[in-house]
C-alpha atoms as a PDB file:
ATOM      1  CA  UNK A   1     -10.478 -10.281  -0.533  1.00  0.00           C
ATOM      2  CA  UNK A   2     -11.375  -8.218  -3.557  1.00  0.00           C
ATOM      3  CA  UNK A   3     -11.028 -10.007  -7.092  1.00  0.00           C
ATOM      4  CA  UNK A   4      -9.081  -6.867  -7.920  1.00  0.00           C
ATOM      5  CA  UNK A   5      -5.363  -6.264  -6.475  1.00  0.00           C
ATOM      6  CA  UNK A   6      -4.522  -3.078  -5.064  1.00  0.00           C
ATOM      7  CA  UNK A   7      -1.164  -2.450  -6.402  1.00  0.00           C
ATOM      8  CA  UNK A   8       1.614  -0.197  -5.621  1.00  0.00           C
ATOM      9  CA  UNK A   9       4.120   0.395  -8.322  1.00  0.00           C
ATOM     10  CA  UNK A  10       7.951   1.394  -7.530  1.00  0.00           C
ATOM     11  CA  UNK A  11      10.464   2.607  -9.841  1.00  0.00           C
ATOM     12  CA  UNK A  12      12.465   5.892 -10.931  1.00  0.00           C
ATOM     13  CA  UNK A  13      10.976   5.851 -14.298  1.00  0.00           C
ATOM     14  CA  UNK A  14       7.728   8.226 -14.106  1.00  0.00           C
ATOM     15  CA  UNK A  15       6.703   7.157 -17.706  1.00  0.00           C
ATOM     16  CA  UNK A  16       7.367   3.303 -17.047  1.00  0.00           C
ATOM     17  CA  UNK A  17       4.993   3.810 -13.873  1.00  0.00           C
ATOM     18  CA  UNK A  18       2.652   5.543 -15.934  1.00  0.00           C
ATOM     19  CA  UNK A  19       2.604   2.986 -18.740  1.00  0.00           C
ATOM     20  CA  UNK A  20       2.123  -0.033 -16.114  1.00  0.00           C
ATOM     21  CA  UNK A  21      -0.667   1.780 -14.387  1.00  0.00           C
ATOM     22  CA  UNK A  22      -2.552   1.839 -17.547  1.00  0.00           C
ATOM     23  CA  UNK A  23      -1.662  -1.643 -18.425  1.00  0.00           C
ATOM     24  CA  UNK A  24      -3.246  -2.838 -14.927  1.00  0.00           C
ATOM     25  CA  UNK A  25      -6.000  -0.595 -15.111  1.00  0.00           C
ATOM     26  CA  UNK A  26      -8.792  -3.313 -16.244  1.00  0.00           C
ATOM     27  CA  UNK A  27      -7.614  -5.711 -13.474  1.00  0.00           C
ATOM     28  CA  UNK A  28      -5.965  -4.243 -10.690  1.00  0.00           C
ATOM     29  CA  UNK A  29      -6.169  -0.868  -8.560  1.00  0.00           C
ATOM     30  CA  UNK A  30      -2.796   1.101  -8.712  1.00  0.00           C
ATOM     31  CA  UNK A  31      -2.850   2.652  -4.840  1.00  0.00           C
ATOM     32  CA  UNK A  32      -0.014   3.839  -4.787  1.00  0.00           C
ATOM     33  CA  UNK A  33       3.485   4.875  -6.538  1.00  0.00           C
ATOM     34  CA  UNK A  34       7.326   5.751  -6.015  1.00  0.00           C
ATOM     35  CA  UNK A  35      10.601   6.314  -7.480  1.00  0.00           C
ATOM     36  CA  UNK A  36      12.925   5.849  -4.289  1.00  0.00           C
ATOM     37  CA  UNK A  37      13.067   3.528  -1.637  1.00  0.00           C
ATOM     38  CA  UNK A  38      12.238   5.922   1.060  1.00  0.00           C
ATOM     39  CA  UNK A  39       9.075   6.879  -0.977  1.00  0.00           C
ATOM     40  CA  UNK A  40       8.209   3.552  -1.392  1.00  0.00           C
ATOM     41  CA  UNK A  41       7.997   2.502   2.360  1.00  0.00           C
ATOM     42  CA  UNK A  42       6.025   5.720   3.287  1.00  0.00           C
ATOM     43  CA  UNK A  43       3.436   4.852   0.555  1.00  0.00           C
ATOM     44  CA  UNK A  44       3.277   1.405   1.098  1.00  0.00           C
ATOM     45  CA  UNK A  45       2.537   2.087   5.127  1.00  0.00           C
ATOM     46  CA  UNK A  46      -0.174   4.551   4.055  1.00  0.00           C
ATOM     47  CA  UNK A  47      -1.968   2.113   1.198  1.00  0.00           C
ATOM     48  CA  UNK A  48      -1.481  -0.718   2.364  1.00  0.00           C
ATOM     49  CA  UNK A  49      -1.392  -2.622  -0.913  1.00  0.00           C
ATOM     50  CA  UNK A  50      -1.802  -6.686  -1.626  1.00  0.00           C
ATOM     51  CA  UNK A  51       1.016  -6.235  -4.464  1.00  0.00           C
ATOM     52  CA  UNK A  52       4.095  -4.291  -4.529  1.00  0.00           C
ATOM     53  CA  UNK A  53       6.023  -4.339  -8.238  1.00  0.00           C
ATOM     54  CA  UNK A  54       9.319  -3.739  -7.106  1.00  0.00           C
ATOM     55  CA  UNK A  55      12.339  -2.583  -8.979  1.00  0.00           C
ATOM     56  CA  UNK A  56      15.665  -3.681  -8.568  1.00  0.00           C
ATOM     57  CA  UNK A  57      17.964  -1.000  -9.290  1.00  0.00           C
ATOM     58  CA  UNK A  58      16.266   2.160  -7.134  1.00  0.00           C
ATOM     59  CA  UNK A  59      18.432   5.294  -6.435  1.00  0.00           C
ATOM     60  CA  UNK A  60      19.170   5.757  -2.620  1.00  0.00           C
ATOM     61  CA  UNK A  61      18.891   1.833  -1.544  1.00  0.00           C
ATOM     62  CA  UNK A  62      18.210  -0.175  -4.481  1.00  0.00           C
ATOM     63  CA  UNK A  63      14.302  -2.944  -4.125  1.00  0.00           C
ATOM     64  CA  UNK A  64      16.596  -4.528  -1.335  1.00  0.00           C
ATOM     65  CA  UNK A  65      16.096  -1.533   0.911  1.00  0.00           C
ATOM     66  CA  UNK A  66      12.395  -1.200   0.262  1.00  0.00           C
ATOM     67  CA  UNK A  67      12.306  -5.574   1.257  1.00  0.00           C
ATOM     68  CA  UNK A  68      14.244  -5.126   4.539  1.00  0.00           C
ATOM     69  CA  UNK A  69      11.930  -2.332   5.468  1.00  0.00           C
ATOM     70  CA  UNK A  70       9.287  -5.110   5.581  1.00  0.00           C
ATOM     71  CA  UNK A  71      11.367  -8.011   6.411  1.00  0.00           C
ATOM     72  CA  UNK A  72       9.231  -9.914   9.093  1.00  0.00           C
ATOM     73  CA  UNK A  73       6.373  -7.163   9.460  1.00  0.00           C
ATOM     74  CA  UNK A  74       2.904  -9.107   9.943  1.00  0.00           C
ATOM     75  CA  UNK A  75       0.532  -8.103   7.208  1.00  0.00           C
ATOM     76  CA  UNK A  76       3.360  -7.210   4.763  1.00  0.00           C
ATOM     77  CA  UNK A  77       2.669  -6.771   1.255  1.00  0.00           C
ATOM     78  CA  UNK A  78       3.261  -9.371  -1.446  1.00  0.00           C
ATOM     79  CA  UNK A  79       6.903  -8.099  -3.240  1.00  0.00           C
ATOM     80  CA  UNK A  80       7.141  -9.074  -7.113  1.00  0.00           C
ATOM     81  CA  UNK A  81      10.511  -7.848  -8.588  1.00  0.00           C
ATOM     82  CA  UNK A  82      10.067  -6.226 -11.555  1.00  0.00           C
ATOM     83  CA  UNK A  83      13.607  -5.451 -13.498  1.00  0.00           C
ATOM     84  CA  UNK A  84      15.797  -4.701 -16.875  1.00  0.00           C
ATOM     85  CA  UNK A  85      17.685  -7.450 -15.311  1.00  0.00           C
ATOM     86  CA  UNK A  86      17.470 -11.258 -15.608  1.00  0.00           C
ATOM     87  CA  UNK A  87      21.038 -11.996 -13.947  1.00  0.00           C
ATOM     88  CA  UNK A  88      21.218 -14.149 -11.163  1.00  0.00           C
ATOM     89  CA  UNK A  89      23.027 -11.810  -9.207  1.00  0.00           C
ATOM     90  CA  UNK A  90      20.349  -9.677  -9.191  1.00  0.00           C
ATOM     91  CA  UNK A  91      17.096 -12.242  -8.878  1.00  0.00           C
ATOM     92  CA  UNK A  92      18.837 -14.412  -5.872  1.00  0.00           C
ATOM     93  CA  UNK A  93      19.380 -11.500  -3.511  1.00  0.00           C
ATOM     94  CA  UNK A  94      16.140 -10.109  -3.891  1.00  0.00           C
ATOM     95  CA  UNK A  95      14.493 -13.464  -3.285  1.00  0.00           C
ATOM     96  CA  UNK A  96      16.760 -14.095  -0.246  1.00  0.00           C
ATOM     97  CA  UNK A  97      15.453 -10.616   1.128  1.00  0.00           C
ATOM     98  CA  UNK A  98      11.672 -11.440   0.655  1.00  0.00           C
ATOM     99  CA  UNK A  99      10.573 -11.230  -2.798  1.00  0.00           C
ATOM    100  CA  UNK A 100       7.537 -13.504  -3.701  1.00  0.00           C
ATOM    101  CA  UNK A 101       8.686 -13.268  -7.591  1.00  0.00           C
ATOM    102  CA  UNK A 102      10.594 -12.230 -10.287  1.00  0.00           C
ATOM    103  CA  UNK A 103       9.897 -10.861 -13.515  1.00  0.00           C
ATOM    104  CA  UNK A 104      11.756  -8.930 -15.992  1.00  0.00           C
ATOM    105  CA  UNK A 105      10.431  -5.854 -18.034  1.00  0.00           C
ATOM    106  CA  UNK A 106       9.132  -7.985 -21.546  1.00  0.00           C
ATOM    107  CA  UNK A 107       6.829  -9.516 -19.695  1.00  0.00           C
ATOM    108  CA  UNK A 108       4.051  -9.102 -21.311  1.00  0.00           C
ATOM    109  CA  UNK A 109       0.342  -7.869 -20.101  1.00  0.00           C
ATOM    110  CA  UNK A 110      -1.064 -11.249 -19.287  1.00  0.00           C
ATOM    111  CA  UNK A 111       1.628 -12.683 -18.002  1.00  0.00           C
ATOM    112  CA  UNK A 112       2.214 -10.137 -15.388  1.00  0.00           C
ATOM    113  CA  UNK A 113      -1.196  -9.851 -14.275  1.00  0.00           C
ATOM    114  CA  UNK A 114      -1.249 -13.783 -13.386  1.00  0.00           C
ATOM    115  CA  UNK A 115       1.804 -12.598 -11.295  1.00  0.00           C
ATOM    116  CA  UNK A 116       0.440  -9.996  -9.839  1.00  0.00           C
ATOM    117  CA  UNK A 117      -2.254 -12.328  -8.738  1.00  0.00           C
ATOM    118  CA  UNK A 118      -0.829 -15.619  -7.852  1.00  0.00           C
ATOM    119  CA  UNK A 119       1.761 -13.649  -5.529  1.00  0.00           C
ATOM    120  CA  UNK A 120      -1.192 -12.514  -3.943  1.00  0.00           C
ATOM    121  CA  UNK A 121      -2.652 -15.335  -3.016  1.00  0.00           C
ATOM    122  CA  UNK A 122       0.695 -16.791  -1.478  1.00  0.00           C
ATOM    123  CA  UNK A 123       2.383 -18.235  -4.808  1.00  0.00           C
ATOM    124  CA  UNK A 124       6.047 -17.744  -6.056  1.00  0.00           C
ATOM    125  CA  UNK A 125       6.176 -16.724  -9.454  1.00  0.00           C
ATOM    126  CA  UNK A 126       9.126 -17.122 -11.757  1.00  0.00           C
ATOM    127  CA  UNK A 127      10.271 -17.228 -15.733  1.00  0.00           C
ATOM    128  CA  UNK A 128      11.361 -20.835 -15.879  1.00  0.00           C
ATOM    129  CA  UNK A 129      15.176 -19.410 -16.542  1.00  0.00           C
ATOM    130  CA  UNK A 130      14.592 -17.171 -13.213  1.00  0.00           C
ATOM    131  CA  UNK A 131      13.755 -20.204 -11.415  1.00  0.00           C
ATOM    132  CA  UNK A 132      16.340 -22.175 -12.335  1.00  0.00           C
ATOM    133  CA  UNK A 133      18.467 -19.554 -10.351  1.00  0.00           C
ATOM    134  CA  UNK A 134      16.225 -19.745  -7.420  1.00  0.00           C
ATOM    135  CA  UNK A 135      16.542 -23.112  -7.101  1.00  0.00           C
ATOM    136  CA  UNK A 136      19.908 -23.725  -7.675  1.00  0.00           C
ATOM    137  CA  UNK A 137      20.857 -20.899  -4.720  1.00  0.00           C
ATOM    138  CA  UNK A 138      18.137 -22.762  -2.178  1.00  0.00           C
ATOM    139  CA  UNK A 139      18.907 -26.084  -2.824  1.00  0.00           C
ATOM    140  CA  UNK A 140      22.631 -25.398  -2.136  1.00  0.00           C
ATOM    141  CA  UNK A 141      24.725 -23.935   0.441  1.00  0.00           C
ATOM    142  CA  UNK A 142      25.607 -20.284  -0.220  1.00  0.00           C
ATOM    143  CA  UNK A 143      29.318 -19.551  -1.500  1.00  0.00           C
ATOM    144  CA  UNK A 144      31.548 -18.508   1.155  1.00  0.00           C
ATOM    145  CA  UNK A 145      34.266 -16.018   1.316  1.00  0.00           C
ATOM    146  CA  UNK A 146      37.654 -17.038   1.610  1.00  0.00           C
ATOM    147  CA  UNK A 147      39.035 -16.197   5.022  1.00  0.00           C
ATOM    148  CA  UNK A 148      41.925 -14.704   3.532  1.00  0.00           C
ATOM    149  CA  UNK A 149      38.964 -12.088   1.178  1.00  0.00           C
ATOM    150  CA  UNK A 150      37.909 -11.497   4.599  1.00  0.00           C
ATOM    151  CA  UNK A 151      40.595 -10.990   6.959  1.00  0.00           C
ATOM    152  CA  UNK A 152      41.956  -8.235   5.121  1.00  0.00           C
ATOM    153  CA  UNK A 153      38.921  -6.189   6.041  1.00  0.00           C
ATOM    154  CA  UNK A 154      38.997  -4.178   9.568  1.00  0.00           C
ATOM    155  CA  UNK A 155      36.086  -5.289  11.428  1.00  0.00           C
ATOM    156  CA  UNK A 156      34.300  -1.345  10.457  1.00  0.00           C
ATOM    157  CA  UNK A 157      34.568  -2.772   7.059  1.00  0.00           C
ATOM    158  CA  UNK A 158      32.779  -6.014   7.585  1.00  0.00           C
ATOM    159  CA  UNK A 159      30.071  -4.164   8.625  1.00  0.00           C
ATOM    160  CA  UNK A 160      29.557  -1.449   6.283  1.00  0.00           C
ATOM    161  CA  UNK A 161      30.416  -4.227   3.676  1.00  0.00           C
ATOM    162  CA  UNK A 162      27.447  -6.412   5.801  1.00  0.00           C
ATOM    163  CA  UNK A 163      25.154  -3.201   5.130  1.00  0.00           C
ATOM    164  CA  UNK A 164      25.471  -2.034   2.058  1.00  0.00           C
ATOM    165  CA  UNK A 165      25.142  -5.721   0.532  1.00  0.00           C
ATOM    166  CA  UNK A 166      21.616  -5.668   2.370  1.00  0.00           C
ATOM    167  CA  UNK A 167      20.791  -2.270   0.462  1.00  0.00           C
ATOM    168  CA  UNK A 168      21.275   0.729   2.367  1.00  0.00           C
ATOM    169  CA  UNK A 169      22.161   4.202   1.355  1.00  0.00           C
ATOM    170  CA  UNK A 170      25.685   6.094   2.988  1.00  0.00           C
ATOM    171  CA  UNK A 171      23.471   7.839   4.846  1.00  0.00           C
ATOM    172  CA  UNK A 172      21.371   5.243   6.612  1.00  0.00           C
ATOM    173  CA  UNK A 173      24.697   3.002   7.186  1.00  0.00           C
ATOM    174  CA  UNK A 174      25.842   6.070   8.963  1.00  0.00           C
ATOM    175  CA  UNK A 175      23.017   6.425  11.234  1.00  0.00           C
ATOM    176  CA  UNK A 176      23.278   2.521  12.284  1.00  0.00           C
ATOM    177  CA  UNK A 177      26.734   2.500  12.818  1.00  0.00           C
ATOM    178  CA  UNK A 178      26.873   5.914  14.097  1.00  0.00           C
ATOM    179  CA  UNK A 179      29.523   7.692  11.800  1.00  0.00           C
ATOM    180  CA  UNK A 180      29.157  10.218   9.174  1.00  0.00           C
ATOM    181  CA  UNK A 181      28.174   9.478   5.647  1.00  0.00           C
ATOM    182  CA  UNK A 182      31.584  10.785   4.373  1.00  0.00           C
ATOM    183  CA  UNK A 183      33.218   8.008   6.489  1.00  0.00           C
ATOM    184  CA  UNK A 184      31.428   5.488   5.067  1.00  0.00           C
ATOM    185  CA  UNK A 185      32.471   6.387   1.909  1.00  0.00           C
ATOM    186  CA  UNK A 186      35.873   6.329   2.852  1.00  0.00           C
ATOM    187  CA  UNK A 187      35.319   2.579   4.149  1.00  0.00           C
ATOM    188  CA  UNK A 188      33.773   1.446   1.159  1.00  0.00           C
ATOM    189  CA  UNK A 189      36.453   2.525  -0.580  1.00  0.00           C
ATOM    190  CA  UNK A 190      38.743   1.354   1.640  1.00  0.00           C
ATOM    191  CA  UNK A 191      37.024  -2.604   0.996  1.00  0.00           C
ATOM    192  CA  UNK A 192      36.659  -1.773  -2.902  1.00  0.00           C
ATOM    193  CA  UNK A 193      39.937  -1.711  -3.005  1.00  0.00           C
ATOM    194  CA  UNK A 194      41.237  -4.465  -1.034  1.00  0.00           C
ATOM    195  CA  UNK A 195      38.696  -6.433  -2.954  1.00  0.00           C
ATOM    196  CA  UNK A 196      39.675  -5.343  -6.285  1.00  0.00           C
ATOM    197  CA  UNK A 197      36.280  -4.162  -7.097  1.00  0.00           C
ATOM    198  CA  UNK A 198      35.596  -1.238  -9.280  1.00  0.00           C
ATOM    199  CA  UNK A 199      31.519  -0.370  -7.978  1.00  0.00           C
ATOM    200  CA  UNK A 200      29.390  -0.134  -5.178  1.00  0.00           C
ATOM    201  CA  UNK A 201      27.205  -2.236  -7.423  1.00  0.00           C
ATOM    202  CA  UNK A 202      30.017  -5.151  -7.680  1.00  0.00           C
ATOM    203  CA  UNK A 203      30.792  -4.983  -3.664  1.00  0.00           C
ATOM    204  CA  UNK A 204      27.083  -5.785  -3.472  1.00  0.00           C
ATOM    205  CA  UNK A 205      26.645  -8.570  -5.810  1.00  0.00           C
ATOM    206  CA  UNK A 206      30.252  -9.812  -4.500  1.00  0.00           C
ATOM    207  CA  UNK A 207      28.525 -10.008  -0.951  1.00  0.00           C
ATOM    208  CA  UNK A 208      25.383 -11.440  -2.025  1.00  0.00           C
ATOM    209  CA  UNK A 209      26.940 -14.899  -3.553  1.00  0.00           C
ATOM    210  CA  UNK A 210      28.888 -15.451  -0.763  1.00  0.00           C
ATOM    211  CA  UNK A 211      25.918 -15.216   1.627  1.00  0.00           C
ATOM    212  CA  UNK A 212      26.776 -12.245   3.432  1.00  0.00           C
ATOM    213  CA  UNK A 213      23.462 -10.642   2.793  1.00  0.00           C
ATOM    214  CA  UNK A 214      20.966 -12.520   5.302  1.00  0.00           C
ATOM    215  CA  UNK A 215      23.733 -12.967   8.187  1.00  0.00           C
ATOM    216  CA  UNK A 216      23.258 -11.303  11.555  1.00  0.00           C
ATOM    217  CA  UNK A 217      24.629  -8.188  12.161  1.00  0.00           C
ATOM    218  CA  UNK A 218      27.782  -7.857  14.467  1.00  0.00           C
ATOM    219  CA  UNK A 219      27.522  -5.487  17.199  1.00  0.00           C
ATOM    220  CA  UNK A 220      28.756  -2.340  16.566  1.00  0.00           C
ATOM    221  CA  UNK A 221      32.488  -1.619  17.658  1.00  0.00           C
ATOM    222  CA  UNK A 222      32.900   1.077  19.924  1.00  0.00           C
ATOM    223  CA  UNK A 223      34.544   3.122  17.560  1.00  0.00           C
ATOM    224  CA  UNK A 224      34.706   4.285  13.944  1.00  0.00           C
END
């Protein structure tokens, strides 16, 4: 293994990619960047990097999409979340989908670069705050919906719900569940509002602490 990381860097932010590329440029190799999820797992196929600094909030999918792409795959790339955000609700689901680490945007230089590099070589890396989430949310069981939060959803619902908390786009739930983007929509907001959520953002995070994210997926009803 090569003292230097190949790195790919993902996020919608061309000038934040550029600045982080020249940041790494004494210790790493940047192989690779993206701005969308779909981007991302085409260019991480083709460079096959150690290192992938992942952001959370990606158009089309969100990091989550880009870390089920990968779930599971032998020779996988190290995933170190790289974010605005430092709220639970966002580290915990991207550590339950695969993440190695977790670091938010001020981190500086020298800090990241030990990141970068003890996530390659098989280590977790966290702020000690970050950690303190990560830990709490592995060392206890996950939240659980109420039944009654539940049974108001039509079993379509539960799924969508079950797919769009694990990061897909309308258009990939579609595909899986074979139904059109538009009706998707119109089941999402079908569960926003029997939830009394406001955001596609807020039906994931809602989701995430209650566990839904890493259950199985039901079979598909025969209808839509």
């Amino acid at each position: 293994m090569s003292d230097r990381p190949l790195v790919v860097i993902v996020d919608d932010h061309h000038l934040f990619r550029a600045g982080v590329r020249a940041e790494l440029s004494a210790a790493c190799d940047v192989v690779g960047e993206a701005a969308t999820p779909e981007e991302a797992i085409a260019v991480i196929g083709a460079a096959s990097p150690d290192v992938v600094l992942l952001d959370v909030h990606l158009p089309g999918g969100g990091g989550l999409a880009v870390l089920e792409a990968f779930r599971g795959e032998t020779g996988a790339p190290a995933f170190l979340a790289l974010s605005v955000s430092d709220a639970a609700e966002d580290v915990v689901p991207m550590v339950r989908a695969g993440a190695r680490g977790y670091v938010t945007k001020t981190i500086d230089t020298a800090a990241l670069l030990d990141a970068i590099t003890r996530v390659r070589d098989g280590e977790p890396y966290f702020s000690p705050r970050l950690a303190a989430f990560v830990l709490q949310a592995f060392s206890a069981p996950p939240e659980k919906a109420t039944d009654d939060e539940l049974d108001q959803l039509t079993p379509r619902e539960r799924e969508v719900l079950h797919h769009l908390a694990r990061g897909y786009a309308y258009k990939a739930i579609g595909a899986r569940l074979g139904i059109s983007p538009r009706t998707v929509e119109t089941h999402v907001g079908s569960v926003l509002r029997k939830l009394q959520l406001s955001s596609r953002h807020e039906l994931s995070h809602w989701a995430a602490k209650r566990g839904l994210v890493g259950e199985e997926e039901p079979p598909a009803p025969d209808g839509p």
